[in-house]
C-alpha atoms as a PDB file:
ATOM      1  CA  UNK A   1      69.179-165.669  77.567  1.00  0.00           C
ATOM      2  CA  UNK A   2      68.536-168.043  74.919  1.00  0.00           C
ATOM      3  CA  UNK A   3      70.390-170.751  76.139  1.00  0.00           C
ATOM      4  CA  UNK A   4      68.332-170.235  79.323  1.00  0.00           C
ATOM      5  CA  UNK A   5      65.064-170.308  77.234  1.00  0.00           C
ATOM      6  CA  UNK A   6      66.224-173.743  75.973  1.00  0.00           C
ATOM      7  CA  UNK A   7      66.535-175.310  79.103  1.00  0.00           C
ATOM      8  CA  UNK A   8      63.378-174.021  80.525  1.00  0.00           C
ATOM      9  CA  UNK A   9      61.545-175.737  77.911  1.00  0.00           C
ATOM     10  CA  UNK A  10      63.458-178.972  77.815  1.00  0.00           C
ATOM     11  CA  UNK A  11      62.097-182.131  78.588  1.00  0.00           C
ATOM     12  CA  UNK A  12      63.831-183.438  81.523  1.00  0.00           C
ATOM     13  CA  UNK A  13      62.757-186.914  80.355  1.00  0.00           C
ATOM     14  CA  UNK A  14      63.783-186.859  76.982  1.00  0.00           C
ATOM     15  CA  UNK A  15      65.437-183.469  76.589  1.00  0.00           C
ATOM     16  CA  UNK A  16      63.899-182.257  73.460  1.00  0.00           C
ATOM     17  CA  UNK A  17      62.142-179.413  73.597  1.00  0.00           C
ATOM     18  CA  UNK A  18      58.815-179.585  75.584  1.00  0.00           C
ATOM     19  CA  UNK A  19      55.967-181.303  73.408  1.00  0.00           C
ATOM     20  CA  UNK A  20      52.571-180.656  74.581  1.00  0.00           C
ATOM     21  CA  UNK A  21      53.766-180.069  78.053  1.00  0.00           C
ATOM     22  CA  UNK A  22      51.604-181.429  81.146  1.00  0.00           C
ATOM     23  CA  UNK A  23      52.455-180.392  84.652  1.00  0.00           C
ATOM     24  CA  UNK A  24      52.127-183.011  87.796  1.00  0.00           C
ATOM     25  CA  UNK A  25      50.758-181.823  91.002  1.00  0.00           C
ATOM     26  CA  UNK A  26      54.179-180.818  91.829  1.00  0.00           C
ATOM     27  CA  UNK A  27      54.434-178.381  89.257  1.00  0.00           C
ATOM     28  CA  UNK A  28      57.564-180.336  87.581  1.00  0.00           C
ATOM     29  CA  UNK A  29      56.548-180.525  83.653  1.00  0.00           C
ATOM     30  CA  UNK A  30      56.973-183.239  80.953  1.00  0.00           C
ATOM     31  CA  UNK A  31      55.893-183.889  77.404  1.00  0.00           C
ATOM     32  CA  UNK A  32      52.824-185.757  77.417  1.00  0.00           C
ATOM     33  CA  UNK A  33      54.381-188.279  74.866  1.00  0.00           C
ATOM     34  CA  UNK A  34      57.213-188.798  77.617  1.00  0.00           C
ATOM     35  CA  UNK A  35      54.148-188.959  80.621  1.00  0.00           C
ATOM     36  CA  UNK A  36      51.918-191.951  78.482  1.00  0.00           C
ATOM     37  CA  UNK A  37      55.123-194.184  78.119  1.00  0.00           C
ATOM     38  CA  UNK A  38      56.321-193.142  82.199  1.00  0.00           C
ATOM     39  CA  UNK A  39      52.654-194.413  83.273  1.00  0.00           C
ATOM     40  CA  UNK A  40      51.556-196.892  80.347  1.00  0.00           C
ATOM     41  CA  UNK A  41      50.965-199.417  82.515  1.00  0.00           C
ATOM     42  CA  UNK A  42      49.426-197.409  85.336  1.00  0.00           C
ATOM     43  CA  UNK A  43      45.526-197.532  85.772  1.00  0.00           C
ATOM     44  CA  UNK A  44      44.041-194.652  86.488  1.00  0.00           C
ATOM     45  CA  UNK A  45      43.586-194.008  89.655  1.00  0.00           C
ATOM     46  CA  UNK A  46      47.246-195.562  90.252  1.00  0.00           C
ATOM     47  CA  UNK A  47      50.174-193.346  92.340  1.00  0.00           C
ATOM     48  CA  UNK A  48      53.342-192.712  90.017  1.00  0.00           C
ATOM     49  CA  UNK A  49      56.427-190.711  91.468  1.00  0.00           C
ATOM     50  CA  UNK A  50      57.513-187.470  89.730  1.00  0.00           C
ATOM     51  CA  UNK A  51      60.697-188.462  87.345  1.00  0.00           C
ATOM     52  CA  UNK A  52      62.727-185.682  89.188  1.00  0.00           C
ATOM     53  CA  UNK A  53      61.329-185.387  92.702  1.00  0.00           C
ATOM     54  CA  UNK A  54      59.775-188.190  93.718  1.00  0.00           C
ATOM     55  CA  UNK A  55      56.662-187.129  94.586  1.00  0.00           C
ATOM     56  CA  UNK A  56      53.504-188.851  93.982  1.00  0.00           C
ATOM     57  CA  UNK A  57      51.046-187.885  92.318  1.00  0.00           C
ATOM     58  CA  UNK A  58      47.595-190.262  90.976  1.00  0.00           C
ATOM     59  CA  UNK A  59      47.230-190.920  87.177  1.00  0.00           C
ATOM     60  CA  UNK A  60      43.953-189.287  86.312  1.00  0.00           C
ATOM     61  CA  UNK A  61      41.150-190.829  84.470  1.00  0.00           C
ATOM     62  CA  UNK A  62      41.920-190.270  80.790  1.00  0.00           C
ATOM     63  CA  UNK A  63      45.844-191.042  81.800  1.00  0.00           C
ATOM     64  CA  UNK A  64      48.520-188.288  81.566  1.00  0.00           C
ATOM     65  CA  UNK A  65      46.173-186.496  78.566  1.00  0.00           C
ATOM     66  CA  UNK A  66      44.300-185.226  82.114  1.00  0.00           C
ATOM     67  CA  UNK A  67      47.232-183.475  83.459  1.00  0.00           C
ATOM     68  CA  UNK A  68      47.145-179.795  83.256  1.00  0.00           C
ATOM     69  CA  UNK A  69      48.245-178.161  80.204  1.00  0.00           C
ATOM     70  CA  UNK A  70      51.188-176.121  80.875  1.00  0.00           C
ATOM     71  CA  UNK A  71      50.156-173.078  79.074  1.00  0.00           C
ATOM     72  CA  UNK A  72      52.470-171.214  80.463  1.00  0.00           C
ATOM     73  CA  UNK A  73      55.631-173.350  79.153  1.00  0.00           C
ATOM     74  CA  UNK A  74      54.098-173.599  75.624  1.00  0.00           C
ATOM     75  CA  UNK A  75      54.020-169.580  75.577  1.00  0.00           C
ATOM     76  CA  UNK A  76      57.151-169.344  76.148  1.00  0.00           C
ATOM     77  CA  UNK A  77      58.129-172.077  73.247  1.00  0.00           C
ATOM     78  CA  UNK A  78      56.187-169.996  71.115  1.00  0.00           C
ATOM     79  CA  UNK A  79      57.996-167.174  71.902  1.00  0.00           C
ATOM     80  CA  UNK A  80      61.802-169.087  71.400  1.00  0.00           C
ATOM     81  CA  UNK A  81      60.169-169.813  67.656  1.00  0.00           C
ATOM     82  CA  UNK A  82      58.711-166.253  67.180  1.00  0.00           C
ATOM     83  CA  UNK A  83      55.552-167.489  67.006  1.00  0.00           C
ATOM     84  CA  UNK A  84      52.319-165.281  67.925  1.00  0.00           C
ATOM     85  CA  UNK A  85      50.008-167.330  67.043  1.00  0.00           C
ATOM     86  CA  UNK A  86      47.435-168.060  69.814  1.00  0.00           C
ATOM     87  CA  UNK A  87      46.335-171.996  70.307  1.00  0.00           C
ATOM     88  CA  UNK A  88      43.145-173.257  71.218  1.00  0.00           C
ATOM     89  CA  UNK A  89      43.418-174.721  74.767  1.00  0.00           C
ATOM     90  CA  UNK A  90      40.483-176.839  74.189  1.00  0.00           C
ATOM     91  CA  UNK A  91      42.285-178.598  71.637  1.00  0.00           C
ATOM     92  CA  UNK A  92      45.397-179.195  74.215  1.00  0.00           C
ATOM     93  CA  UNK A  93      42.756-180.814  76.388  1.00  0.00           C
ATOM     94  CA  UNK A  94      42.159-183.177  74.264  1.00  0.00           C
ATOM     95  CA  UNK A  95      46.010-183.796  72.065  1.00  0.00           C
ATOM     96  CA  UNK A  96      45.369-181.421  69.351  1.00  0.00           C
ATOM     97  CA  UNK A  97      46.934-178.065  68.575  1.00  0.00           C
ATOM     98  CA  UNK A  98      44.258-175.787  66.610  1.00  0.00           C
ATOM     99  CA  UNK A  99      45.181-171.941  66.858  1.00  0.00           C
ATOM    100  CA  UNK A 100      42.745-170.107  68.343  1.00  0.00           C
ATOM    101  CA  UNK A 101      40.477-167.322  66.861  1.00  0.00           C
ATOM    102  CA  UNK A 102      37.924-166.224  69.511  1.00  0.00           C
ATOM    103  CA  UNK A 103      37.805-165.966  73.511  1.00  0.00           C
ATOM    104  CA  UNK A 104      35.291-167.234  75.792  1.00  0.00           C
ATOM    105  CA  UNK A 105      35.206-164.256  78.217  1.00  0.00           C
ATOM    106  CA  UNK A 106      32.938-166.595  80.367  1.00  0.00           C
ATOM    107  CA  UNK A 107      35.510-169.207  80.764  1.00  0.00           C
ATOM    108  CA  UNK A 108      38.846-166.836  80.018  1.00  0.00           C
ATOM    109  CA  UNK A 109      39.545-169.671  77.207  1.00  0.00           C
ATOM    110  CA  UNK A 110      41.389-169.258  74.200  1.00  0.00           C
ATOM    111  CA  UNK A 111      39.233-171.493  71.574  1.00  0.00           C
ATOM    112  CA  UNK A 112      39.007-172.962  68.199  1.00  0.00           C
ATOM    113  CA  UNK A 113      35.626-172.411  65.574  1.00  0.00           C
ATOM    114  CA  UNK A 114      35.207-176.207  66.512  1.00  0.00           C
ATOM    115  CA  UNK A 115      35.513-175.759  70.508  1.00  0.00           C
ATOM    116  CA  UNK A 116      33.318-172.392  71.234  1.00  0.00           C
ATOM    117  CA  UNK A 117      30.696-174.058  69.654  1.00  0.00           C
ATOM    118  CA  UNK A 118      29.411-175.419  73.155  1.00  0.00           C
ATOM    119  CA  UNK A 119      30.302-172.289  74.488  1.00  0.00           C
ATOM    120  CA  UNK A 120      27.992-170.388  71.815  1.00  0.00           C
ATOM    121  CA  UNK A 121      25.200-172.715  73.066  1.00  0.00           C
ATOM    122  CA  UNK A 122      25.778-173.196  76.855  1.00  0.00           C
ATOM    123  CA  UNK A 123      22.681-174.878  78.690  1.00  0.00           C
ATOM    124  CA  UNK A 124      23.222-171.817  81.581  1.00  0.00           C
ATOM    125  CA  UNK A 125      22.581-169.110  78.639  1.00  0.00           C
ATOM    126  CA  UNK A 126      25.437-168.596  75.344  1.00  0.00           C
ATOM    127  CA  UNK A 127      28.690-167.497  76.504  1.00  0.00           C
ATOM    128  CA  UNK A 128      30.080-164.123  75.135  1.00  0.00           C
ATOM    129  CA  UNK A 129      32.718-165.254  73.146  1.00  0.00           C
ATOM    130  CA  UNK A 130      34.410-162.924  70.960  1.00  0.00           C
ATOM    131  CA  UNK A 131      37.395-162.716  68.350  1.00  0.00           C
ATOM    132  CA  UNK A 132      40.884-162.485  69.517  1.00  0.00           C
ATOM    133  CA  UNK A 133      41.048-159.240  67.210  1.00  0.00           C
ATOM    134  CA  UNK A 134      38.634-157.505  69.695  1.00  0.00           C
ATOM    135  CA  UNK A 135      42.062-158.159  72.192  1.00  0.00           C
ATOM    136  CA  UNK A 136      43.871-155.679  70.354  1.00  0.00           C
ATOM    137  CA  UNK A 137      41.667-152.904  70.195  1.00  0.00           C
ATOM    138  CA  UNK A 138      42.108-151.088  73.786  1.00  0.00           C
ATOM    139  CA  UNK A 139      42.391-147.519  74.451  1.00  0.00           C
ATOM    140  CA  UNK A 140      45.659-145.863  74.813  1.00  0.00           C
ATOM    141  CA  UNK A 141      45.536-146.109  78.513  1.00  0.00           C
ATOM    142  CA  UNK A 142      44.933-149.628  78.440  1.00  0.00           C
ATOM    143  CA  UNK A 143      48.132-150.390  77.132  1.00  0.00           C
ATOM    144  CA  UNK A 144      50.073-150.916  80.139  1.00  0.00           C
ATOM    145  CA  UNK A 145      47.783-152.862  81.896  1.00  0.00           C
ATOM    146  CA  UNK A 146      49.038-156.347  82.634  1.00  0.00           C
ATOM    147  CA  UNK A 147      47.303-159.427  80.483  1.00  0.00           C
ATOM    148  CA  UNK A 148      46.901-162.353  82.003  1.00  0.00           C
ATOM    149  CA  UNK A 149      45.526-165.548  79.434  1.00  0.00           C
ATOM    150  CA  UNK A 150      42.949-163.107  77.783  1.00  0.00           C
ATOM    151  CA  UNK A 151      40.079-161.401  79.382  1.00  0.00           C
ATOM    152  CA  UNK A 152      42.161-158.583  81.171  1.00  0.00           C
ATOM    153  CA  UNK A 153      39.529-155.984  80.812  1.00  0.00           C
ATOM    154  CA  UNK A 154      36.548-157.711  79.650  1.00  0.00           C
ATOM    155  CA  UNK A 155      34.422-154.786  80.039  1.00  0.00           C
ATOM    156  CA  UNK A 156      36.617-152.619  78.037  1.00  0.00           C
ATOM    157  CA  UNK A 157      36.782-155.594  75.591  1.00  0.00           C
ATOM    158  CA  UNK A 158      32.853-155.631  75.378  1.00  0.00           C
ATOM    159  CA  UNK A 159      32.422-152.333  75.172  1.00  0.00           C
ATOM    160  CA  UNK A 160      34.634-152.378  71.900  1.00  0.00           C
ATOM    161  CA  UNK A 161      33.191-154.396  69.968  1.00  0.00           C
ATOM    162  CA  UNK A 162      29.196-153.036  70.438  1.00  0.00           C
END
């Protein structure tokens, strides 16, 4: 199973383990390091083809940094290094790698101090954004029930922490 782990997170570019991995439209995923030198001289705007099938698929605006985050693939790196620790997917957005420490439960988002700030002071009304402690404190019949990102039972969550 580990050896499996280890190529599920490989870099099919430079196979080293996934760095900051970025999916493409066609859900194939690369480090972003290994993306900005594949498109450095793309504009944005510009078609590229997938390095494994082909596809194309236009460089965004800010370049391969506005690919999607592949939170998925990073979980699972986390969990080949026995890591728990949560990271801030705000930070990912923008290169960065802070762990997390609270939850947007507006936005389902996994954030920094630094990066629920806006959230805290929304022009729509603050966002309820709580710690990722509050996560762990569900009642025993909560336990089996699935978690996606965060935010599984938000009412359960909310009712917790009042």
């Amino acid at each position: 199973m580990e050896r499996q782990l280890s190529e599920i997170t490989k870099c099919p570019i430079c196979f080293d383990e996934l760095k900051n991995p970025r999916s493409l439209p066609c859900l194939h995923s690369f480090c972003l390091r290994c993306l900005k030198r594949q498109c450095k001289d793309k504009e944005p705007g510009a078609k590229e083809p997938c390095p494994i099938c082909r596809r194309e698929f236009t460089v965004p605006q800010r370049g391969p940094l506005g690919l999607n985050f592949n939170f998925y693939l990073q979980n699972l790196i986390d969990i080949k290094h026995g890591s728990s620790d949560v990271r801030c997917e705000g930070c990912f957005a923008i290169d960065e790698s802070n762990l997390a420490t609270v939850v947007c439960v507006d936005c389902d988002l996994n954030l920094c101090e630094r990066c629920s700030l806006p959230h805290k002071q929304s022009e729509g009304g603050p966002h309820d954004v709580i710690p990722l402690s509050a996560l762990n404190r569900t009642e025993p019949e909560q336990e089996s029930t699935p978690k996606g990102n965060v935010g599984y039972n938000v009412g359960q969550i909310k009712h917790n922490i009042t």
